[in-house]
PDB file of N, CA and C in Angstrom:
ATOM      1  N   UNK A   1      -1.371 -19.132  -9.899  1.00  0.00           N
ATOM      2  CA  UNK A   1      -2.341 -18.741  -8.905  1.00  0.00           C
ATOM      3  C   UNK A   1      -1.883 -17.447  -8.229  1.00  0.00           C
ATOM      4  N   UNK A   2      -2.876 -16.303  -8.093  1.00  0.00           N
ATOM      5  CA  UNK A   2      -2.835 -15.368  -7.367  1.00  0.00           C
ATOM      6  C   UNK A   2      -2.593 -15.685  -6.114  1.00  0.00           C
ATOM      7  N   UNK A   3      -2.104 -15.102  -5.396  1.00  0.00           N
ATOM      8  CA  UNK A   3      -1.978 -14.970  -3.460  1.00  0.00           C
ATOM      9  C   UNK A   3      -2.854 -13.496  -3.301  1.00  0.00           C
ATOM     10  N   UNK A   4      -4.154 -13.320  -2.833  1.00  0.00           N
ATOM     11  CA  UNK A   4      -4.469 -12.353  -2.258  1.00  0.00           C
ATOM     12  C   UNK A   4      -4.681 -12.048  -0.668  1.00  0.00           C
ATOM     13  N   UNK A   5      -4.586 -11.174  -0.660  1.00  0.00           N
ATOM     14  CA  UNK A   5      -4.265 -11.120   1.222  1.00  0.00           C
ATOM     15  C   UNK A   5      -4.787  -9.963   1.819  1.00  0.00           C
ATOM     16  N   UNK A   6      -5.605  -9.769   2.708  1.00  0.00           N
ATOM     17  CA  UNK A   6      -6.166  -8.553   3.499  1.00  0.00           C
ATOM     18  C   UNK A   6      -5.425  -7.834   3.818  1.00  0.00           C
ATOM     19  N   UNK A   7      -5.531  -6.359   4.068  1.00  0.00           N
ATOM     20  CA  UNK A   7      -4.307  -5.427   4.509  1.00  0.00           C
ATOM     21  C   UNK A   7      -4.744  -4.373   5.301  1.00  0.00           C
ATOM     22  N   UNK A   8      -4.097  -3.899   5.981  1.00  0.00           N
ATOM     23  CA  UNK A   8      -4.809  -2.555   6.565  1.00  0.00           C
ATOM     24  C   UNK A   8      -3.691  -1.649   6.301  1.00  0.00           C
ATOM     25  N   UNK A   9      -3.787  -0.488   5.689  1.00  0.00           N
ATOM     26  CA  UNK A   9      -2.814   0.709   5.425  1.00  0.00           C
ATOM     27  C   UNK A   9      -2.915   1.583   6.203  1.00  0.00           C
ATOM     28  N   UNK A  10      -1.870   1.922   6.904  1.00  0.00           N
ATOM     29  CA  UNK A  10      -2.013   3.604   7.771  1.00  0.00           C
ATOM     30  C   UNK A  10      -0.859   4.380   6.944  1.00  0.00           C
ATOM     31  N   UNK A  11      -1.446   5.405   6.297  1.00  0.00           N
ATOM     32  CA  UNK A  11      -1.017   6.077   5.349  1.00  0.00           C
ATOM     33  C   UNK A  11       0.314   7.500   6.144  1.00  0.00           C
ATOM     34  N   UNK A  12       1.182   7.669   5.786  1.00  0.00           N
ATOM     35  CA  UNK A  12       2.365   9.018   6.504  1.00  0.00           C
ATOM     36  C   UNK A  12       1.600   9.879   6.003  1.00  0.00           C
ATOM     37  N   UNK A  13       1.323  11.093   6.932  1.00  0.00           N
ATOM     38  CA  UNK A  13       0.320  11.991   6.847  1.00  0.00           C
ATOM     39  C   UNK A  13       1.901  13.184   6.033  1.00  0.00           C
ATOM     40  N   UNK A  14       1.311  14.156   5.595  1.00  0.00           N
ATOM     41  CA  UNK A  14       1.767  15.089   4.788  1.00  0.00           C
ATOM     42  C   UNK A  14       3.108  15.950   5.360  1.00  0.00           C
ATOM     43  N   UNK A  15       2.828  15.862   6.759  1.00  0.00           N
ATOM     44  CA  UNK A  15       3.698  16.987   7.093  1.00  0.00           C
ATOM     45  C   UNK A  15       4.958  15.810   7.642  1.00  0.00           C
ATOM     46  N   UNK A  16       5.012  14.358   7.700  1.00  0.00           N
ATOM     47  CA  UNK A  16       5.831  13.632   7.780  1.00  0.00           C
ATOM     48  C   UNK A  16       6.038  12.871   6.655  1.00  0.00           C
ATOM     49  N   UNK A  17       5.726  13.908   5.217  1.00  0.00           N
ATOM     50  CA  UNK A  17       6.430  13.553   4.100  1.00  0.00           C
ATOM     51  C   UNK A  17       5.761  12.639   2.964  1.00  0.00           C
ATOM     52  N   UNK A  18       4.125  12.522   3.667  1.00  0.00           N
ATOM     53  CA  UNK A  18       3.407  11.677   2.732  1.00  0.00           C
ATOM     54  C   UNK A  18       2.440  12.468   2.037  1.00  0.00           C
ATOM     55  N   UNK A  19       1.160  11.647   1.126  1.00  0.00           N
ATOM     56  CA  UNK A  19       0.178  12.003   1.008  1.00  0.00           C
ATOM     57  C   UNK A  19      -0.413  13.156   1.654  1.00  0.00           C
ATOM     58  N   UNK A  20      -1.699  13.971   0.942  1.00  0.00           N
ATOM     59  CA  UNK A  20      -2.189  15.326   1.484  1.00  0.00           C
ATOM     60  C   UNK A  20      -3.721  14.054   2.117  1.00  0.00           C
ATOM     61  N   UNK A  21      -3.475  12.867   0.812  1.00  0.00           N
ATOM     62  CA  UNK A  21      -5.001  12.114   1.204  1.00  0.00           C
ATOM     63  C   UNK A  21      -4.720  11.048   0.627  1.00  0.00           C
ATOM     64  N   UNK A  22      -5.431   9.742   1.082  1.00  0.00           N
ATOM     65  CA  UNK A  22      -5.312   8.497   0.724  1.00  0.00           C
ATOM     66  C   UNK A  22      -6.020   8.512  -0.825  1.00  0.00           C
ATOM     67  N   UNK A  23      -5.383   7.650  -1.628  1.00  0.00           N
ATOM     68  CA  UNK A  23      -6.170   7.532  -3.160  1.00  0.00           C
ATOM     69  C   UNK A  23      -7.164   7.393  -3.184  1.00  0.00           C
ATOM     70  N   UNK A  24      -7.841   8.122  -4.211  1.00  0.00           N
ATOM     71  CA  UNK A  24      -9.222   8.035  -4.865  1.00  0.00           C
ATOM     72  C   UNK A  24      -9.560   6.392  -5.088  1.00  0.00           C
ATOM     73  N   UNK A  25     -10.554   6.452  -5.706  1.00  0.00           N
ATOM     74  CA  UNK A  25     -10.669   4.665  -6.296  1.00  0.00           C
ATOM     75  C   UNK A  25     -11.099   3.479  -5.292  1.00  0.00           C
ATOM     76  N   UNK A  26     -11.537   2.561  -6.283  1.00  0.00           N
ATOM     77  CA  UNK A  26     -11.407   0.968  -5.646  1.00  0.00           C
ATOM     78  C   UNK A  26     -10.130   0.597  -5.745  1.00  0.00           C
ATOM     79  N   UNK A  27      -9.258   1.064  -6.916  1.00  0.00           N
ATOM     80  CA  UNK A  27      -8.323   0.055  -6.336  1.00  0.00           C
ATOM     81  C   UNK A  27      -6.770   0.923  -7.345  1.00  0.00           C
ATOM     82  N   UNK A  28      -6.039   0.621  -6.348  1.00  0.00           N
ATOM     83  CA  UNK A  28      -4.633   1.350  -6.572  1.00  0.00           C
ATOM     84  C   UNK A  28      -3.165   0.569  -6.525  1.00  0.00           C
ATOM     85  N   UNK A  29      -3.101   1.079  -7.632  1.00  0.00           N
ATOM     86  CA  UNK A  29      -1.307   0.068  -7.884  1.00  0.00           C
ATOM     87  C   UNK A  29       0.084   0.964  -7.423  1.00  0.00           C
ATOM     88  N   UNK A  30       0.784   0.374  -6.999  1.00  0.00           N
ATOM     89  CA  UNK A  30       2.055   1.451  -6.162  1.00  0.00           C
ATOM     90  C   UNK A  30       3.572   0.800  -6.067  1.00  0.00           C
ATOM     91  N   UNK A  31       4.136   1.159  -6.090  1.00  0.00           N
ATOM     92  CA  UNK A  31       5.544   0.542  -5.967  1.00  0.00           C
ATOM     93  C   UNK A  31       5.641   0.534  -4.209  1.00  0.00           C
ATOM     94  N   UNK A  32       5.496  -0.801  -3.427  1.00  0.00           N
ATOM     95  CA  UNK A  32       5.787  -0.598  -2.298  1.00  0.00           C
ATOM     96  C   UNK A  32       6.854  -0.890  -1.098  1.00  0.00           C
ATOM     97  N   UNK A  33       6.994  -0.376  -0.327  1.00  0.00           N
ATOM     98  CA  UNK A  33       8.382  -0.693   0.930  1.00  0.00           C
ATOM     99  C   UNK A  33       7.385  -1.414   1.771  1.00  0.00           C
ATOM    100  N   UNK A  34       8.645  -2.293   2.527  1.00  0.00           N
ATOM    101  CA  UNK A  34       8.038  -3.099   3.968  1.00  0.00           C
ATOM    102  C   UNK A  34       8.614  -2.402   4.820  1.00  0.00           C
ATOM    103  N   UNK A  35       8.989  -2.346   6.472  1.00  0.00           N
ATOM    104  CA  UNK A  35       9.411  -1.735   7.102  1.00  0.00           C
ATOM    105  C   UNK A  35      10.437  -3.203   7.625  1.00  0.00           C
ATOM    106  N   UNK A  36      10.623  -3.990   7.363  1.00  0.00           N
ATOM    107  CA  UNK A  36      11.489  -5.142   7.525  1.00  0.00           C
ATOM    108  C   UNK A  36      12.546  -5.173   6.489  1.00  0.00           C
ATOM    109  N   UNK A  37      12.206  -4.951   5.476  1.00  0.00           N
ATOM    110  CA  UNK A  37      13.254  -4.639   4.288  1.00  0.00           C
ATOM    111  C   UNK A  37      13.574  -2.986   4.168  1.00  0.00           C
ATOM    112  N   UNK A  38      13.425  -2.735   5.522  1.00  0.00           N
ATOM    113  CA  UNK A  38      13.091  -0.569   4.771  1.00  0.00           C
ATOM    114  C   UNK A  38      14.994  -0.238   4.275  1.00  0.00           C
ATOM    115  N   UNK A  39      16.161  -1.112   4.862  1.00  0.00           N
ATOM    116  CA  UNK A  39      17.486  -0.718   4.540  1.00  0.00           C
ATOM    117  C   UNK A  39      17.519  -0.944   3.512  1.00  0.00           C
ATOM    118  N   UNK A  40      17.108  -1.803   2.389  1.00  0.00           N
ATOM    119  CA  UNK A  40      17.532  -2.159   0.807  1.00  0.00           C
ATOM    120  C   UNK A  40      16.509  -1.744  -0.521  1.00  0.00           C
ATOM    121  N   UNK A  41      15.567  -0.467   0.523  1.00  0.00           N
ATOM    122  CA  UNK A  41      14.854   0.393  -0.595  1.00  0.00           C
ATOM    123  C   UNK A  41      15.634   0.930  -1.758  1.00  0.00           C
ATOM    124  N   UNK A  42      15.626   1.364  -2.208  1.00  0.00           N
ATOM    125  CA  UNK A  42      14.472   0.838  -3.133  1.00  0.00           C
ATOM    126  C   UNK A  42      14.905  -0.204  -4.093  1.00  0.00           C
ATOM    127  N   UNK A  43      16.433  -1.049  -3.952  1.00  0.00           N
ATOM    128  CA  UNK A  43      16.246  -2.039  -4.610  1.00  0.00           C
ATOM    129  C   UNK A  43      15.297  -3.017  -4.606  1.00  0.00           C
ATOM    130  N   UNK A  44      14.754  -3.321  -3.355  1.00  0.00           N
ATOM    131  CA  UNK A  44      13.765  -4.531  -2.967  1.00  0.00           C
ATOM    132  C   UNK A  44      12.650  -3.891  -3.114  1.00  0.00           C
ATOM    133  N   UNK A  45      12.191  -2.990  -4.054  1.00  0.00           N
ATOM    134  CA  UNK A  45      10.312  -2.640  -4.045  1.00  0.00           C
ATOM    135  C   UNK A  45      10.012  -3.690  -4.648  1.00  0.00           C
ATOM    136  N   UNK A  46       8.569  -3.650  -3.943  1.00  0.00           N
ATOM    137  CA  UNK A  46       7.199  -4.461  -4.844  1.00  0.00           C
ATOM    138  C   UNK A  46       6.635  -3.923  -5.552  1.00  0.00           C
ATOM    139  N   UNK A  47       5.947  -4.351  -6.881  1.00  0.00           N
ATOM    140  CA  UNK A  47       4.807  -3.446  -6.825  1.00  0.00           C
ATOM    141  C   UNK A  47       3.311  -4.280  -6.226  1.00  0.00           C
ATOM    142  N   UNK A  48       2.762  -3.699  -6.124  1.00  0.00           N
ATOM    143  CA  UNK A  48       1.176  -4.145  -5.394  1.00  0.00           C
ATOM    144  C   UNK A  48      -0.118  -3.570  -5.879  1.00  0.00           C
ATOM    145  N   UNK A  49      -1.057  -4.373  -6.133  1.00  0.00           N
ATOM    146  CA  UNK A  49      -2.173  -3.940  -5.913  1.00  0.00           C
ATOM    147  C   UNK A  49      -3.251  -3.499  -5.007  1.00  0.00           C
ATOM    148  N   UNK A  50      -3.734  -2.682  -5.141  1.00  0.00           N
ATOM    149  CA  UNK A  50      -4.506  -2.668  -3.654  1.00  0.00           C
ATOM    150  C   UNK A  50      -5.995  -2.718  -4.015  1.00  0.00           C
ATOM    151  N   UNK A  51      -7.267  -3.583  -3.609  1.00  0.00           N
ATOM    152  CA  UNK A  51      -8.458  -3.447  -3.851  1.00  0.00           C
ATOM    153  C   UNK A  51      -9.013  -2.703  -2.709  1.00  0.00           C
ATOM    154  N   UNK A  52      -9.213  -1.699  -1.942  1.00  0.00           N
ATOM    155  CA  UNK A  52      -9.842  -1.130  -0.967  1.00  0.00           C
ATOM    156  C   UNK A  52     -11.598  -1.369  -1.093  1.00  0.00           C
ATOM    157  N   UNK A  53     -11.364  -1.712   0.282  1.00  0.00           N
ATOM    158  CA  UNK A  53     -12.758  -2.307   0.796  1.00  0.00           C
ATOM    159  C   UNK A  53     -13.557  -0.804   1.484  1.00  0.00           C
ATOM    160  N   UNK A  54     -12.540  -0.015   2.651  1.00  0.00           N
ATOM    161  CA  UNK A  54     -12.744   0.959   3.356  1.00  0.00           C
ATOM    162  C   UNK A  54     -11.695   1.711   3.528  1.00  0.00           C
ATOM    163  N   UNK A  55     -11.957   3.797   3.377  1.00  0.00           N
ATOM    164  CA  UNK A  55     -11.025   4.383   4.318  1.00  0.00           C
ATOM    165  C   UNK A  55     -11.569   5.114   5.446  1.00  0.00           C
ATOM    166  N   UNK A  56     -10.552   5.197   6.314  1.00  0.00           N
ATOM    167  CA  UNK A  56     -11.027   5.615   7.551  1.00  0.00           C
ATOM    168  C   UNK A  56      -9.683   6.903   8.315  1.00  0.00           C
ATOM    169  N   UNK A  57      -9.909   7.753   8.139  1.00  0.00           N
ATOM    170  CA  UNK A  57      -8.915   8.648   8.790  1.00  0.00           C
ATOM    171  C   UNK A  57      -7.753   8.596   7.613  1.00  0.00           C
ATOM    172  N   UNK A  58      -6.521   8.100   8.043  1.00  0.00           N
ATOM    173  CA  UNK A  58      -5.235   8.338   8.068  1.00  0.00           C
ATOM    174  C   UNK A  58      -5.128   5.905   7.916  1.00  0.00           C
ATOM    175  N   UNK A  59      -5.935   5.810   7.696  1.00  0.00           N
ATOM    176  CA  UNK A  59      -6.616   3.960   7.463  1.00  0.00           C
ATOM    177  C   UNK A  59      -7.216   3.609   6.375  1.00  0.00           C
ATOM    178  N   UNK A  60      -6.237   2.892   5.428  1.00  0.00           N
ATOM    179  CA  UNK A  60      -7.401   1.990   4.646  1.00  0.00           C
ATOM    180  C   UNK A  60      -7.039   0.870   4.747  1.00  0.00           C
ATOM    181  N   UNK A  61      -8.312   0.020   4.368  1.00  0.00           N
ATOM    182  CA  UNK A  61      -8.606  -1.471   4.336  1.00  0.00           C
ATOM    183  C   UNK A  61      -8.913  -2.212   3.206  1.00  0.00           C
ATOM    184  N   UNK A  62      -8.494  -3.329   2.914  1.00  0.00           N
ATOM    185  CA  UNK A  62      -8.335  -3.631   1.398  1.00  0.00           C
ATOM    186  C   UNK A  62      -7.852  -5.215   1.200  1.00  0.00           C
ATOM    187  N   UNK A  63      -7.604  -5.677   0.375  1.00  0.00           N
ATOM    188  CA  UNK A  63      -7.049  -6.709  -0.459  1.00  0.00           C
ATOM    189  C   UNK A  63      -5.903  -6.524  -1.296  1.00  0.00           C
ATOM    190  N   UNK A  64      -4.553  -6.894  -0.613  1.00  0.00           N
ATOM    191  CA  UNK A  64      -3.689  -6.580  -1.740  1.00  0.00           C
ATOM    192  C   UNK A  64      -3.364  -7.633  -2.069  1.00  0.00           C
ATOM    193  N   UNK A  65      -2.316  -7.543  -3.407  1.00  0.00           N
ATOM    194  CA  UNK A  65      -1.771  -8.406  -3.986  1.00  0.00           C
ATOM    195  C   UNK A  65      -0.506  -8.083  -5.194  1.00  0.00           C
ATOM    196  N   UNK A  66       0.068  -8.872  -5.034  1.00  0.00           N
ATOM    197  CA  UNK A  66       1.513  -8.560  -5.683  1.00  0.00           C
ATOM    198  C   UNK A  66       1.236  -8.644  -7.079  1.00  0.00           C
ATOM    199  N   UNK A  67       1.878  -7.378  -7.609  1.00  0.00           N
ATOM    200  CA  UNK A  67       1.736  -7.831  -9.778  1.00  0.00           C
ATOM    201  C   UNK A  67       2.565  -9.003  -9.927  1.00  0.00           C
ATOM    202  N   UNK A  68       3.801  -9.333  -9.479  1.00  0.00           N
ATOM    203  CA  UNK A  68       4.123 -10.436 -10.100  1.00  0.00           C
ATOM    204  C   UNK A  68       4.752 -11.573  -8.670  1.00  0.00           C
ATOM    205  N   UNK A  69       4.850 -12.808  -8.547  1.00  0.00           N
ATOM    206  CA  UNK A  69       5.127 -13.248  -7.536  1.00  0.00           C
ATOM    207  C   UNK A  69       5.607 -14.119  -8.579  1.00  0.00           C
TER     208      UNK A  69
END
């Protein structure tokens, strides 16, 4: 069984080292960090799916879910 779960993303804007713009698409796969685990990056990445519902600014909203659990 899948675990899917609502999410809201606030994306690091460009000049603090992120994205110029949030991804194109319905839906985007990424290798991701938590900010609870951020000391044992990048051994502890996830990867994730993301189904985006909405973006908004420097905000998206979505359904993620882990490739493998």
């Amino acid at each position: 069984m899948v675990n899917i779960y609502n999410c809201k993303i606030y994306w690091v804007s460009a000049k603090n080292g992120g994205r110029e713009k949030h991804p194109e698409g319905k839906q985007y796969s990424t290798v991701a960090m938590f900010e609870d685990i951020r000391d044992r990056w990048p051994d502890e990445a996830w990867s994730v799916i993301i189904d985006f519902i909405k973006h908004e600014g420097d905000c998206s909203e979505g359904n993620i879910r882990f490739l493998v659990e």
